[in-house]
Protein backbone atom coordinates (compact mmCIF):
# COMPACT_ATOMS: atom_id res chain seq x y z
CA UNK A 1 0.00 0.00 0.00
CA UNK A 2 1.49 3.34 -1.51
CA UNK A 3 0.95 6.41 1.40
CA UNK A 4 0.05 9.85 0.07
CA UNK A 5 2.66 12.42 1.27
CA UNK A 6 0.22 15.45 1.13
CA UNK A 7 -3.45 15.66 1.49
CA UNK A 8 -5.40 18.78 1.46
CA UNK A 9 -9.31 18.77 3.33
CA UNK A 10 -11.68 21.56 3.03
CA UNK A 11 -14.66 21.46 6.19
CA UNK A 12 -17.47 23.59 6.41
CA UNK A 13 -18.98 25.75 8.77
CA UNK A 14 -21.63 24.36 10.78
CA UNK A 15 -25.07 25.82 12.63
CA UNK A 16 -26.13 24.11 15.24
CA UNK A 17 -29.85 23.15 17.41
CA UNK A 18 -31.57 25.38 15.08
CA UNK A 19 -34.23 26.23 18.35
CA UNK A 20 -35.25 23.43 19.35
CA UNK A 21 -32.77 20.80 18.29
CA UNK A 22 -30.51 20.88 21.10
CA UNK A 23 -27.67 19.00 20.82
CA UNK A 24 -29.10 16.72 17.89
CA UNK A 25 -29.18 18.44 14.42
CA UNK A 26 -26.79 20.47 12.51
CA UNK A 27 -26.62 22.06 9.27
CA UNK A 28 -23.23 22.65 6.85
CA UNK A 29 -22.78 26.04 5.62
CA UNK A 30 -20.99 27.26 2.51
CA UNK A 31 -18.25 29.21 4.43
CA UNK A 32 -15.22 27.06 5.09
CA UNK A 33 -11.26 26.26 6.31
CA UNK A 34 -9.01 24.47 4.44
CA UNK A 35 -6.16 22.74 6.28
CA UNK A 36 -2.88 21.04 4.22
CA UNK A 37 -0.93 18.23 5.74
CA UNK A 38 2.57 17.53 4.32
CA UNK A 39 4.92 14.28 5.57
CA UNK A 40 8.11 15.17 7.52
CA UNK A 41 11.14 13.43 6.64
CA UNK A 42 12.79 15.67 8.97
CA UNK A 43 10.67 15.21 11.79
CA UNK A 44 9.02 17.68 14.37
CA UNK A 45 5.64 19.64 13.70
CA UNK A 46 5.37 22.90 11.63
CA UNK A 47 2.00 25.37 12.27
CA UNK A 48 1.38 27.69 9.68
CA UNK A 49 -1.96 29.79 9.83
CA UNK A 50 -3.30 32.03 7.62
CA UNK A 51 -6.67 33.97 7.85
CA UNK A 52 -8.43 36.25 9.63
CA UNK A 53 -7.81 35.72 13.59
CA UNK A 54 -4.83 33.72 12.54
CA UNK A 55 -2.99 34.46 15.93
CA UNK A 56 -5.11 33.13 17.99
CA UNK A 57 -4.66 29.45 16.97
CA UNK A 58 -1.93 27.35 18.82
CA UNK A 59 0.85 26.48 16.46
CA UNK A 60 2.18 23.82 19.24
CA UNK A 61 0.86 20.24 19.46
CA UNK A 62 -2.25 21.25 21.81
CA UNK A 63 -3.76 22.76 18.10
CA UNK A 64 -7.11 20.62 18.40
CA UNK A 65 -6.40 19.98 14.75
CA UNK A 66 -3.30 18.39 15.71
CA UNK A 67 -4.50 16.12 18.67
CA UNK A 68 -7.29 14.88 16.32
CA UNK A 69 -4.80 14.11 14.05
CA UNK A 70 -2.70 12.19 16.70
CA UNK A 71 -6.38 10.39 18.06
CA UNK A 72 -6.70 8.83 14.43
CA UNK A 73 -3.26 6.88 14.90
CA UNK A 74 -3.58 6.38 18.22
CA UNK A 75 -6.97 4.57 17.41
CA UNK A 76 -5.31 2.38 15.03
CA UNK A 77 -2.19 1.35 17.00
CA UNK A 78 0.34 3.50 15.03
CA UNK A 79 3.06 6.54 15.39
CA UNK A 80 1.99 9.48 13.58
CA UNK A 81 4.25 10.88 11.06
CA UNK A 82 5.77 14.38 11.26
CA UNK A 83 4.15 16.96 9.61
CA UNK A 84 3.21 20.50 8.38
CA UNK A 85 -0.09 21.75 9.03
CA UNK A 86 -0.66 24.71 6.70
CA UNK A 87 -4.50 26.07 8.06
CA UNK A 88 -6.48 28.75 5.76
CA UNK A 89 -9.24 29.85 8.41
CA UNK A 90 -12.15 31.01 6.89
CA UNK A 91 -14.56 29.96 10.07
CA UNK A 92 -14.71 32.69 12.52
CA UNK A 93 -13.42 31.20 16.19
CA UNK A 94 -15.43 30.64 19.08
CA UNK A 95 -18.66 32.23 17.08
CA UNK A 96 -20.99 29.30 17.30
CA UNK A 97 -19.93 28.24 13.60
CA UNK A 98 -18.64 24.76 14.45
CA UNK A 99 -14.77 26.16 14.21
CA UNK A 100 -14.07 23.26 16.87
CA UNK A 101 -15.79 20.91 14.48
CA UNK A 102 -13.85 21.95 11.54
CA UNK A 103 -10.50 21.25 13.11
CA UNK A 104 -11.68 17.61 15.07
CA UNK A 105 -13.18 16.32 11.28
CA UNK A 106 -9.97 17.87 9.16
CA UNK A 107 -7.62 16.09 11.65
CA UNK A 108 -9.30 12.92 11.17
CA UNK A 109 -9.98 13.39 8.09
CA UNK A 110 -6.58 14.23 7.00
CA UNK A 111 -4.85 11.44 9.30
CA UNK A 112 -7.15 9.04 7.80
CA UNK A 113 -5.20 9.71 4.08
CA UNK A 114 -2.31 10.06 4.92
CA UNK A 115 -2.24 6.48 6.74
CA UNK A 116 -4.14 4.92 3.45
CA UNK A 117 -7.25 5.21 4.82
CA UNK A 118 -7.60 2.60 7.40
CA UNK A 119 -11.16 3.83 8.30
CA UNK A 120 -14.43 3.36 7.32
CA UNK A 121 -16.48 6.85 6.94
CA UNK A 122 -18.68 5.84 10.30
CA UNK A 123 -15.51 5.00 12.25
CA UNK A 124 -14.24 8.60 11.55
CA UNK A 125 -17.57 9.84 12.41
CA UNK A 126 -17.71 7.51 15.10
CA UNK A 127 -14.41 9.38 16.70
CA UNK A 128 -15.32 13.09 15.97
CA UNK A 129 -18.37 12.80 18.06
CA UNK A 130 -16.15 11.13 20.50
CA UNK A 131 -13.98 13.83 20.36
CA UNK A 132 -16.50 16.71 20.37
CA UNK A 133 -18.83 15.33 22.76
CA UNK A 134 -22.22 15.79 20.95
CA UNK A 135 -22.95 15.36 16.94
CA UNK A 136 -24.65 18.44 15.93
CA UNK A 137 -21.87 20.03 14.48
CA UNK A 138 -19.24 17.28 13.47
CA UNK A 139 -21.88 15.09 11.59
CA UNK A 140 -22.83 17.66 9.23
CA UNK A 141 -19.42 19.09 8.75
CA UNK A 142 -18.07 15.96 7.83
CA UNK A 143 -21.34 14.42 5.82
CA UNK A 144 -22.73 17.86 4.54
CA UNK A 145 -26.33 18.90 4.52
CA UNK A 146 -28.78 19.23 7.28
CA UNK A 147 -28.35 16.08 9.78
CA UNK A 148 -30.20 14.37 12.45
CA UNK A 149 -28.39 12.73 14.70
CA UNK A 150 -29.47 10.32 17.55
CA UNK A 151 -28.27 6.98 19.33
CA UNK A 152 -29.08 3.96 18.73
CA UNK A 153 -28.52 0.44 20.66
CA UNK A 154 -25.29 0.03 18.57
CA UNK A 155 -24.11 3.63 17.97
CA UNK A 156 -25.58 6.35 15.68
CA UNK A 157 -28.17 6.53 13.38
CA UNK A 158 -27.64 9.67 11.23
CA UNK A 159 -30.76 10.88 9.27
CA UNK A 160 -30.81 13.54 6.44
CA UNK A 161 -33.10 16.19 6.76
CA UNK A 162 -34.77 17.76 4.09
CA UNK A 163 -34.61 21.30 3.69
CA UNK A 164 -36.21 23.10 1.13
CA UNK A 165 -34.62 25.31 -1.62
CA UNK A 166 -35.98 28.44 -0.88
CA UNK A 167 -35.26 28.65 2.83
CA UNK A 168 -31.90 30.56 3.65
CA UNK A 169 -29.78 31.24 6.85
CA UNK A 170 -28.58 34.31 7.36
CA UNK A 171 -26.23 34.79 10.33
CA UNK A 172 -25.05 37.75 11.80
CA UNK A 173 -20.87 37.35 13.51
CA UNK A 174 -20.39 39.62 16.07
CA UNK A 175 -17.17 41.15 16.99
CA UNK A 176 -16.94 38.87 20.43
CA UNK A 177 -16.53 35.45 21.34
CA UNK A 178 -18.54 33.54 23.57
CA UNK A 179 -16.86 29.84 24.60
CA UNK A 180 -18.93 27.10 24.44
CA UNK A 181 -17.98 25.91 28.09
CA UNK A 182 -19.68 29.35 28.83
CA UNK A 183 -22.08 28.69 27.25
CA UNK A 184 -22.83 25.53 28.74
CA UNK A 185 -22.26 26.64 32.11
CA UNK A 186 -25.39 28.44 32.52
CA UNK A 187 -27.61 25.85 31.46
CA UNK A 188 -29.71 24.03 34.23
CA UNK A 189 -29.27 20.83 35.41
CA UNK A 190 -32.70 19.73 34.88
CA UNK A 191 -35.69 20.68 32.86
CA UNK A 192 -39.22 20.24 33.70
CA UNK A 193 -42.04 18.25 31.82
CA UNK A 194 -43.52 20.54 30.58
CA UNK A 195 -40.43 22.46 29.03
CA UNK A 196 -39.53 18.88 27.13
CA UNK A 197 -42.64 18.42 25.74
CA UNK A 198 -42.39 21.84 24.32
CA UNK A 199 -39.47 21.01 22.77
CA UNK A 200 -40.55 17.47 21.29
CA UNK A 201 -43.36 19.66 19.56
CA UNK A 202 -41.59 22.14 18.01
CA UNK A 203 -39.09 19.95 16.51
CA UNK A 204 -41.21 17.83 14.85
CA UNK A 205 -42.84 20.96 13.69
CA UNK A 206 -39.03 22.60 12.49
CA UNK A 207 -38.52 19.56 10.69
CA UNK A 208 -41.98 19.56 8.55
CA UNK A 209 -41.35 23.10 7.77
CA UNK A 210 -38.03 22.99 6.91
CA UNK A 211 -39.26 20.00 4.77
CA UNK A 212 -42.30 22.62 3.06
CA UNK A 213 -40.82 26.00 3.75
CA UNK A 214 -44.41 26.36 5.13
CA UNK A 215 -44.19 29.89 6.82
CA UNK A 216 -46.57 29.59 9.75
CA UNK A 217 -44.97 26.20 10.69
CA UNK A 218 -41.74 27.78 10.49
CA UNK A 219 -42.79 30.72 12.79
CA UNK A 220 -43.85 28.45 15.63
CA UNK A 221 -40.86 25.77 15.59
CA UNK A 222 -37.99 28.16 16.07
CA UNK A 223 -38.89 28.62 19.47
CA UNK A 224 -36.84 26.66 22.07
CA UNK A 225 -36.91 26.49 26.54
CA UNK A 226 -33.94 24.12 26.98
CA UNK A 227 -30.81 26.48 26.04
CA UNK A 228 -31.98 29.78 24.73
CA UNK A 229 -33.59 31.43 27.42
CA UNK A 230 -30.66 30.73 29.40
CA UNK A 231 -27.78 31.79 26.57
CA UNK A 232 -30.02 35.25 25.76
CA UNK A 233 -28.09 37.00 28.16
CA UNK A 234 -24.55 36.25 27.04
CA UNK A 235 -25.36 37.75 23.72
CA UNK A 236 -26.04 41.82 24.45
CA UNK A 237 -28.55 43.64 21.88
CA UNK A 238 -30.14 39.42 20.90
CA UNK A 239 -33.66 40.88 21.91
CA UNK A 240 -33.13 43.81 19.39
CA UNK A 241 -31.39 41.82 16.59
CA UNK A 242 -34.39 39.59 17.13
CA UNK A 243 -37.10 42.01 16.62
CA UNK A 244 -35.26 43.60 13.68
CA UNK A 245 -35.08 40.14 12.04
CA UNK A 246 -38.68 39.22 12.01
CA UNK A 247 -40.01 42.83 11.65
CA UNK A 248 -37.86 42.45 8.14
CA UNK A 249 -39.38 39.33 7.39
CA UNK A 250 -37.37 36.24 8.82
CA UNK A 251 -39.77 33.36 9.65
CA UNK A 252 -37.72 33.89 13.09
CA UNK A 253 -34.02 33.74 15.17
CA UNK A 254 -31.87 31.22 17.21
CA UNK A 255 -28.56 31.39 18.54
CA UNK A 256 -26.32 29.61 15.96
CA UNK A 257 -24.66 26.61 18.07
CA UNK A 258 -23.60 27.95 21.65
CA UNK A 259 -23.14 31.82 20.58
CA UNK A 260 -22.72 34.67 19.67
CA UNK A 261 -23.63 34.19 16.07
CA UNK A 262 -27.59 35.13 15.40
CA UNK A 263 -29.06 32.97 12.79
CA UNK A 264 -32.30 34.05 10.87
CA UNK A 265 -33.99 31.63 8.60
CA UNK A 266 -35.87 33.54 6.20
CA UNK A 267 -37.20 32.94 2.79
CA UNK A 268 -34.81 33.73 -0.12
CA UNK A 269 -36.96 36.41 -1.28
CA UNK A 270 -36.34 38.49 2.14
CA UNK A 271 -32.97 37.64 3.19
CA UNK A 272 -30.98 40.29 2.16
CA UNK A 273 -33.06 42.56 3.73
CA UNK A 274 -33.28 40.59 7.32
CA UNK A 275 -29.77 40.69 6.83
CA UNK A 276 -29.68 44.62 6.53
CA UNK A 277 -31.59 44.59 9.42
CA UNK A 278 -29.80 42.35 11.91
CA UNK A 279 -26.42 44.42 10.88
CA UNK A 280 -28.34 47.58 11.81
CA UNK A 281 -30.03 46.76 14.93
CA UNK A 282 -26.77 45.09 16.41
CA UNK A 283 -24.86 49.16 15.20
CA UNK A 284 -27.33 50.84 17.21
CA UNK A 285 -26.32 48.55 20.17
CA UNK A 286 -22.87 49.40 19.29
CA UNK A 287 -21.62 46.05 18.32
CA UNK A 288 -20.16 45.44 14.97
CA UNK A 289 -21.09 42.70 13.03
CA UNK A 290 -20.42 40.35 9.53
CA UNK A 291 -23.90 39.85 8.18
CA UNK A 292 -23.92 36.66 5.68
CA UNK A 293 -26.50 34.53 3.45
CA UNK A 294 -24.91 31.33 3.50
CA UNK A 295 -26.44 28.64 1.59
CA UNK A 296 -26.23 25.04 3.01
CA UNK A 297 -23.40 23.10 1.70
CA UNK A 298 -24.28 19.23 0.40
CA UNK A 299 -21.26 17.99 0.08
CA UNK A 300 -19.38 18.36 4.10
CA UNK A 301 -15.79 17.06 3.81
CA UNK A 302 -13.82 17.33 0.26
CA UNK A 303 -10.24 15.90 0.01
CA UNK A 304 -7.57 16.88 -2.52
């Protein structure tokens, strides 16, 4: 078996819970960083990183794109190689655009090549949710689309979700970062009844209109009580970014993943003017923002 020396993987952005879907369903978005692996012969472990917010990524071997490298041969019984890691970030960091995801699925990805591809697609799957804790965002950055995923008595079932042509997210980066361990740490412990079978109903109902692009549908199933109403306050200006959104015609807003990233669904008729609107609401709150349409991306994970 002949070994590649270089391999090249491009991972999308991801949204994540869209509302309701806490934790379980993630979407791929055409916005993306590109990472380049070249063999050592000399040995040791070269960082390069290119990109907006370049120097804030380690360029040491705690780079999460590194360690998931090193988790891939570790998992199959064998020393990684040396290697330069040449990363073109085009995913803001710690935005709530699956940047974490991006780096655990290229390092897997990219380890996966380079060793002749030991792996099965599942098994690399299989470790990224490992890795990352929960699926919403590594499943669809690796697999593309809109993805459901949820355990099963042997592992994971994955399920596509339909999502119709003429609905488009439009998220709104602000110029702050919120962690996701932040965001997690104001999250109860427990929820009641009643708040879970809120949630159970309005996720059946995102999926159906995400399925029709059925407005009124859409309307009602944004609306979340397990993580929102706790992560509103770590965003300043959400409630006025919110109203701006759907007084500009967005079937409604969620937090994109943990934060601070606003995500509007809206029909592609309107979006560029919810999009206006978001931008402007957030400047009157005196935060600056990058306002994007970003059409899903179907194809996750490419490899040159």
């Amino acid at each position: 078996m002949s070994l590649v020396s270089t391999v090249t993987v491009k991972v999308p952005a991801t949204t994540a819970n869209l509302g309701p879907g806490f934790d379980c369903i993630g979407a791929a978005l055409k916005l993306y960083n590109e990472v380049k692996f070249t063999r050592l012969d000399a040995g040791g472990l070269i960082i390069q990183v290119s990109g907006a917010e370049a120097e804030k990524v380690q360029t040491d071997e705690s780079n999460l794109l590194y360690q998931a490298f090193v988790k891939l041969y570790q998992y199959i019984e064998q020393t990684p190689p040396s290697v330069k890691i040449e990363i073109k970030l085009g995913v803001p960091l710690a935005r709530g655009l699956g940047s974490s995801a991006t780096a655990i699925v290229g390092g897997l990805v990219a380890a996966n090549q380079l060793a002749g591809s030991p792996l099965s697609e599942l098994q690399v799957m299989e470790l990224a949710i490992a890795m990352e804790g929960h699926p919403d965002n590594v499943v669809p950055a690796l697999l593309g689309g809109c993805r459901l995923a949820a355990t099963s008595l042997t592992g994971w079932e994955i399920c596509d979700v339909t999502w119709h042509r003429d609905i488009v997210p439009v998220v709104a980066i602000p110029d702050f970062e919120l962690s996701t361990s932040e965001a997690r740490r104001v999250l109860p412990t427990e929820v009641s009844r009643a708040d879970a079978i809120f949630n159970i109903a309005h996720f059946g109902l995102l999926l159906r209109g995400l399925a029709t692009n059925r407005q009124e549908w859409l309307k009602a199933a944004l609306q979340d009580k397990l993580h929102q109403p706790y992560r509103q306050a770590l965003i300043p200006g959400y409630e006025a970014v919110n109203t701006a959104a759907v007084a500009a015609g967005a079937y409604g807003m969620v937090i994109s993943g943990a934060g601070p990233t606003l995500l509007a669904l809206a029909d592609a008729s309107e979006a560029k003017t919810v999009g206006t609107a978001m931008l402007n609401a957030w400047k009157q709150e005196g935060i600056t923002s990058i306002v994007r349409s970003l059409p899903l991306d179907t194809q996750g994970v490419t490899i040159s």
